[in-house]
N, C-alpha and C. Protein backbone atom coordinates (compact mmCIF):
# COMPACT_ATOMS: atom_id res chain seq x y z
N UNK A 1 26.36 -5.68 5.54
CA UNK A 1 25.90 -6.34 6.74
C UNK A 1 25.30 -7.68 6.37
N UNK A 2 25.64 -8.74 7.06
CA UNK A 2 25.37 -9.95 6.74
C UNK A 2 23.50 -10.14 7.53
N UNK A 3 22.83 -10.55 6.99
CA UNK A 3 21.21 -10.58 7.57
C UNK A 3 20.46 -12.04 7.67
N UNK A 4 21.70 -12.96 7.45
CA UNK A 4 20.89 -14.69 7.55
C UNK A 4 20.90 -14.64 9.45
N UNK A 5 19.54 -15.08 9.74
CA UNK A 5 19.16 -15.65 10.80
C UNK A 5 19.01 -14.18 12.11
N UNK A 6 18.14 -13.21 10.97
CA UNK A 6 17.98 -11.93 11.63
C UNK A 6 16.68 -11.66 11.13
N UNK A 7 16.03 -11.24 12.51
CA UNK A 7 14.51 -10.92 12.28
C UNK A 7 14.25 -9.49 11.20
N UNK A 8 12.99 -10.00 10.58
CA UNK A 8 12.16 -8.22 9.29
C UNK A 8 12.68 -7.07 9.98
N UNK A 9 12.40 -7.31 11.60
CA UNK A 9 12.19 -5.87 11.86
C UNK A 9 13.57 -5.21 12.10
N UNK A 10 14.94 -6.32 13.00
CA UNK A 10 15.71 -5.76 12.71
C UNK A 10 16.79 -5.43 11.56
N UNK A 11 16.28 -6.21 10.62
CA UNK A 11 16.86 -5.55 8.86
C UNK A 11 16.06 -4.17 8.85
N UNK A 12 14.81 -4.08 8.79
CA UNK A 12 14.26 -2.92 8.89
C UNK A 12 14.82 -1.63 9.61
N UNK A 13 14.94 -1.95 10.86
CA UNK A 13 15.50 -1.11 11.83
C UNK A 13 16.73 -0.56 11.62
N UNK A 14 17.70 -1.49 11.02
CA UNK A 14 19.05 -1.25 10.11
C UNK A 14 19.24 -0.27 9.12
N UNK A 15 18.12 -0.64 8.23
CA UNK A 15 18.05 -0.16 6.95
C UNK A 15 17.49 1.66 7.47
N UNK A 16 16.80 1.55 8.75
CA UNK A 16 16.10 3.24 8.82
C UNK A 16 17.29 3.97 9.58
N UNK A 17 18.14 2.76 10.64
CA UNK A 17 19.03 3.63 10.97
C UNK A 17 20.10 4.08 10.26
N UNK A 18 20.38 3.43 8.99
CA UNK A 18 21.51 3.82 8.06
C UNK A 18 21.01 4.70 7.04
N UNK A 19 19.55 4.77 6.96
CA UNK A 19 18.75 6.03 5.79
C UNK A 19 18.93 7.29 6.96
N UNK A 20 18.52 7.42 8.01
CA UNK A 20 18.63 8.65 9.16
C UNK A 20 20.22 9.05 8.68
N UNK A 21 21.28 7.87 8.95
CA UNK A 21 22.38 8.48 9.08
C UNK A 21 22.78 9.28 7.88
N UNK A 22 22.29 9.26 6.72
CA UNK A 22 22.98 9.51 5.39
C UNK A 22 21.87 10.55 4.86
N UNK A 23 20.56 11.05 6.04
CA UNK A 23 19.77 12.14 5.70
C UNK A 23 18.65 11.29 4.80
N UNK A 24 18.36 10.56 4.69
CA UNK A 24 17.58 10.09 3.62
C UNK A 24 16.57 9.22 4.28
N UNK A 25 15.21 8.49 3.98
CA UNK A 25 14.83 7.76 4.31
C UNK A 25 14.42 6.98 3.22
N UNK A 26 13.99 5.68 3.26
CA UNK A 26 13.22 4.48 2.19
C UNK A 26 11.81 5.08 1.73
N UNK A 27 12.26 4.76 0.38
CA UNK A 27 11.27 5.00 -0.26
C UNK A 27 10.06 4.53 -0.29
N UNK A 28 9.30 4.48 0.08
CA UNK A 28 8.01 3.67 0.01
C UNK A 28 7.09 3.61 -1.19
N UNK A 29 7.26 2.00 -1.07
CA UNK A 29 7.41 1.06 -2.23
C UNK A 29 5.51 1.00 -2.60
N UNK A 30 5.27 1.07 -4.29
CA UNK A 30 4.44 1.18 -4.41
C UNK A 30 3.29 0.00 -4.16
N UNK A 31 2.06 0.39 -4.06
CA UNK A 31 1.02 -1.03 -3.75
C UNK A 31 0.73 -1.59 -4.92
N UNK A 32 1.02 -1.75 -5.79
CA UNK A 32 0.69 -2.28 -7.12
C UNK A 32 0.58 -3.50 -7.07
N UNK A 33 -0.01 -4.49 -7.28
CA UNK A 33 -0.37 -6.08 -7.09
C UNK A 33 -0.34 -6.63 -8.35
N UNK A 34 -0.16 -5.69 -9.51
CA UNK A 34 -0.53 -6.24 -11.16
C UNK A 34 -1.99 -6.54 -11.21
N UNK A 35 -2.64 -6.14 -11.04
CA UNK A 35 -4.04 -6.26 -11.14
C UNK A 35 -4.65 -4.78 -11.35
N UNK A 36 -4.12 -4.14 -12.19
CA UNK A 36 -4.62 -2.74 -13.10
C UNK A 36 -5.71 -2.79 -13.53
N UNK A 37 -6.86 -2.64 -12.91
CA UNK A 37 -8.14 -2.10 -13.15
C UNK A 37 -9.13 -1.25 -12.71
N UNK A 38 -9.63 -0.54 -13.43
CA UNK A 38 -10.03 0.84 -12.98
C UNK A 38 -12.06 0.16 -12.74
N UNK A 39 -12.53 0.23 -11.53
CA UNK A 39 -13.64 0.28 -10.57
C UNK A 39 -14.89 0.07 -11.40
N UNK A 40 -15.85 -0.15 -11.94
CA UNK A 40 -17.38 -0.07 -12.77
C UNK A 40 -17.31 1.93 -12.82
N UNK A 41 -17.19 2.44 -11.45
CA UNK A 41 -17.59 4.43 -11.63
C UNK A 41 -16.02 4.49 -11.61
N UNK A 42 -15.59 3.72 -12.05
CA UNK A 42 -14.21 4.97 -12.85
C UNK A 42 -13.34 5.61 -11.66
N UNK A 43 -13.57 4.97 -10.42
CA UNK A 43 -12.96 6.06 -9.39
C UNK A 43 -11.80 5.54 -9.09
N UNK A 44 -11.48 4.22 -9.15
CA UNK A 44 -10.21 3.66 -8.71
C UNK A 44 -9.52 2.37 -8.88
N UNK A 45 -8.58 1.97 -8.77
CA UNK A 45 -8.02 1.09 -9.07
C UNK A 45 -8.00 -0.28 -8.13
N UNK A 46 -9.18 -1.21 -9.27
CA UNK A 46 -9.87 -2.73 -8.02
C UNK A 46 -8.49 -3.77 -7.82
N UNK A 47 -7.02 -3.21 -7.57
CA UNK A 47 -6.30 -4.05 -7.53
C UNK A 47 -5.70 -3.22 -6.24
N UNK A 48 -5.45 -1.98 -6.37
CA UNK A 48 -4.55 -1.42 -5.10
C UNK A 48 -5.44 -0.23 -4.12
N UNK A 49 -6.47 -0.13 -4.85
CA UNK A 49 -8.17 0.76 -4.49
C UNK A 49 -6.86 1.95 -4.34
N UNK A 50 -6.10 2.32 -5.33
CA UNK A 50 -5.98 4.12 -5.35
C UNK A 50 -6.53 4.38 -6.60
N UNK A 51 -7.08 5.88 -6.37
CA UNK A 51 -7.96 6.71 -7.27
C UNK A 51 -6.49 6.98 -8.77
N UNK A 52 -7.26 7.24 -9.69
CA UNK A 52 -6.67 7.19 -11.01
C UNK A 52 -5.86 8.80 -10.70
N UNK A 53 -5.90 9.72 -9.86
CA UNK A 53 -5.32 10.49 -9.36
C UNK A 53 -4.03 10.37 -8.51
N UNK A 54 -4.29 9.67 -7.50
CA UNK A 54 -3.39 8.97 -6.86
C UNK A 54 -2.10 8.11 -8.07
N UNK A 55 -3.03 7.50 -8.59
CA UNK A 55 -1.88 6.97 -9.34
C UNK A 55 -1.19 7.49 -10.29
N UNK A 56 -1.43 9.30 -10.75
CA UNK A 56 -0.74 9.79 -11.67
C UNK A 56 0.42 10.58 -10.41
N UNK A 57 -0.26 10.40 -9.87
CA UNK A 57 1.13 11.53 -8.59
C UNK A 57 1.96 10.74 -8.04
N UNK A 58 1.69 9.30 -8.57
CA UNK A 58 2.51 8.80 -7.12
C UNK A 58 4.11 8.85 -7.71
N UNK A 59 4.73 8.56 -8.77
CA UNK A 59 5.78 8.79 -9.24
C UNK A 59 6.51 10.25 -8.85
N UNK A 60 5.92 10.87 -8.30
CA UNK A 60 6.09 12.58 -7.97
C UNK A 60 6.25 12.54 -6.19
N UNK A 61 5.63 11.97 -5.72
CA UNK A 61 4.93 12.19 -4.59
C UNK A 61 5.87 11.77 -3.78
N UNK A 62 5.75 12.87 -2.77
CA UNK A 62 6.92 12.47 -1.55
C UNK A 62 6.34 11.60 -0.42
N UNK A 63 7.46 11.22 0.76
CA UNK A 63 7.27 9.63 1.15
C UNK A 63 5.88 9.91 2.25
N UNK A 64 5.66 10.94 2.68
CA UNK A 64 4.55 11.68 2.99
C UNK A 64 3.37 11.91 2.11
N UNK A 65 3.88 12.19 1.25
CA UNK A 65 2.31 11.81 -0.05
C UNK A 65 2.29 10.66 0.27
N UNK A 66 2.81 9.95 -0.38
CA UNK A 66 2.56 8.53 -0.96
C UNK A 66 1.84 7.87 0.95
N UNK A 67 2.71 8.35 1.94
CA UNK A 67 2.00 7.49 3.01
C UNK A 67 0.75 7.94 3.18
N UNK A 68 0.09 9.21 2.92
CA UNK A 68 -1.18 9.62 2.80
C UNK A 68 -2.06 8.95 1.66
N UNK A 69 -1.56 8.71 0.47
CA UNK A 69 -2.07 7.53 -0.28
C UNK A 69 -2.58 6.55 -0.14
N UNK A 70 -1.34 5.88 0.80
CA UNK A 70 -1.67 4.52 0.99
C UNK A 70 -2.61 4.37 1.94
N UNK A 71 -2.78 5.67 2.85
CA UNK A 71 -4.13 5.15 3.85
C UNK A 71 -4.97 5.67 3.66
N UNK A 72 -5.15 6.26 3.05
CA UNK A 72 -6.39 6.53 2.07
C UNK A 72 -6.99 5.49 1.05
N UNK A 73 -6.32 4.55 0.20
CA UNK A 73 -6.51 3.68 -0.35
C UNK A 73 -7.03 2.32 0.90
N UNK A 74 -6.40 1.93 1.85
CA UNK A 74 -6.66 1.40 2.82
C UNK A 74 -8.11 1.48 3.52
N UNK A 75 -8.29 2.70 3.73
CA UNK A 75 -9.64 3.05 4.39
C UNK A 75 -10.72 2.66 3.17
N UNK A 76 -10.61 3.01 2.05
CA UNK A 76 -11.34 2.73 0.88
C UNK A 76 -11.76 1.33 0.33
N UNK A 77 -10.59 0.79 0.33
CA UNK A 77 -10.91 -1.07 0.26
C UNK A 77 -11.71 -1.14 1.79
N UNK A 78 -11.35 -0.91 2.64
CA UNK A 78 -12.32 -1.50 3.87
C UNK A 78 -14.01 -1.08 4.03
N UNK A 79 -13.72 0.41 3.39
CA UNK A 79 -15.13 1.08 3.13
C UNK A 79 -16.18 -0.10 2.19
N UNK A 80 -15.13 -0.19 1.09
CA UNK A 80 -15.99 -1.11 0.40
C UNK A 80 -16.08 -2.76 0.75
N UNK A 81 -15.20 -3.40 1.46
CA UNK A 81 -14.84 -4.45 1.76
C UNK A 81 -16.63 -4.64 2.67
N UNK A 82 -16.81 -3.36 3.48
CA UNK A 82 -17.88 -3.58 4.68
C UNK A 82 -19.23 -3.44 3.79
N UNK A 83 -18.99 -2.96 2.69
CA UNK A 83 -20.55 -2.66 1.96
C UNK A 83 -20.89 -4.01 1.48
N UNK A 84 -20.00 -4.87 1.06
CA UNK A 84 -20.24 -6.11 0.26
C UNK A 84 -20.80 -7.48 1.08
């Protein structure tokens, strides 16, 4: 499918209706920013704020894990985002 001068969402929309058709859906792509560093208490990672747990499962983790991940990591940067 040719995609010059076609909006994110409908490549997106493409891409979920051709993963539905073939049983499959997109993988969801990890948050990694290259900024690998683990927190002052050791709890998580100050580049993508997932826990050093999170980041041993996520290679495992189905697209349902991983979306539970990611908003969990989400809520966590904001947790801390509001303390600072």
């Amino acid at each position: 499918m040719e995609y010059s001068n076609v909006s994110e969402t409908t490549i997106l929309n493409d891409k979920i209706s051709d993963a539905q058709k073939s049983n499959t859906l997109p993988t969801i792509e990890s948050p990694c920013i290259k900024v690998c560093k683990v927190a002052p208490d050791g709890k998580y990672c100050i580049g993508c704020y997932r826990t050093l747990d999170d980041l041993t499962k996520w290679s495992r983790a189905s697209n349902q894990e991983k979306q539970q991940i990611l908003d969990a990591a989400i809520s966590r940067r904001k947790s801390l985002e509001a303390q600072s």
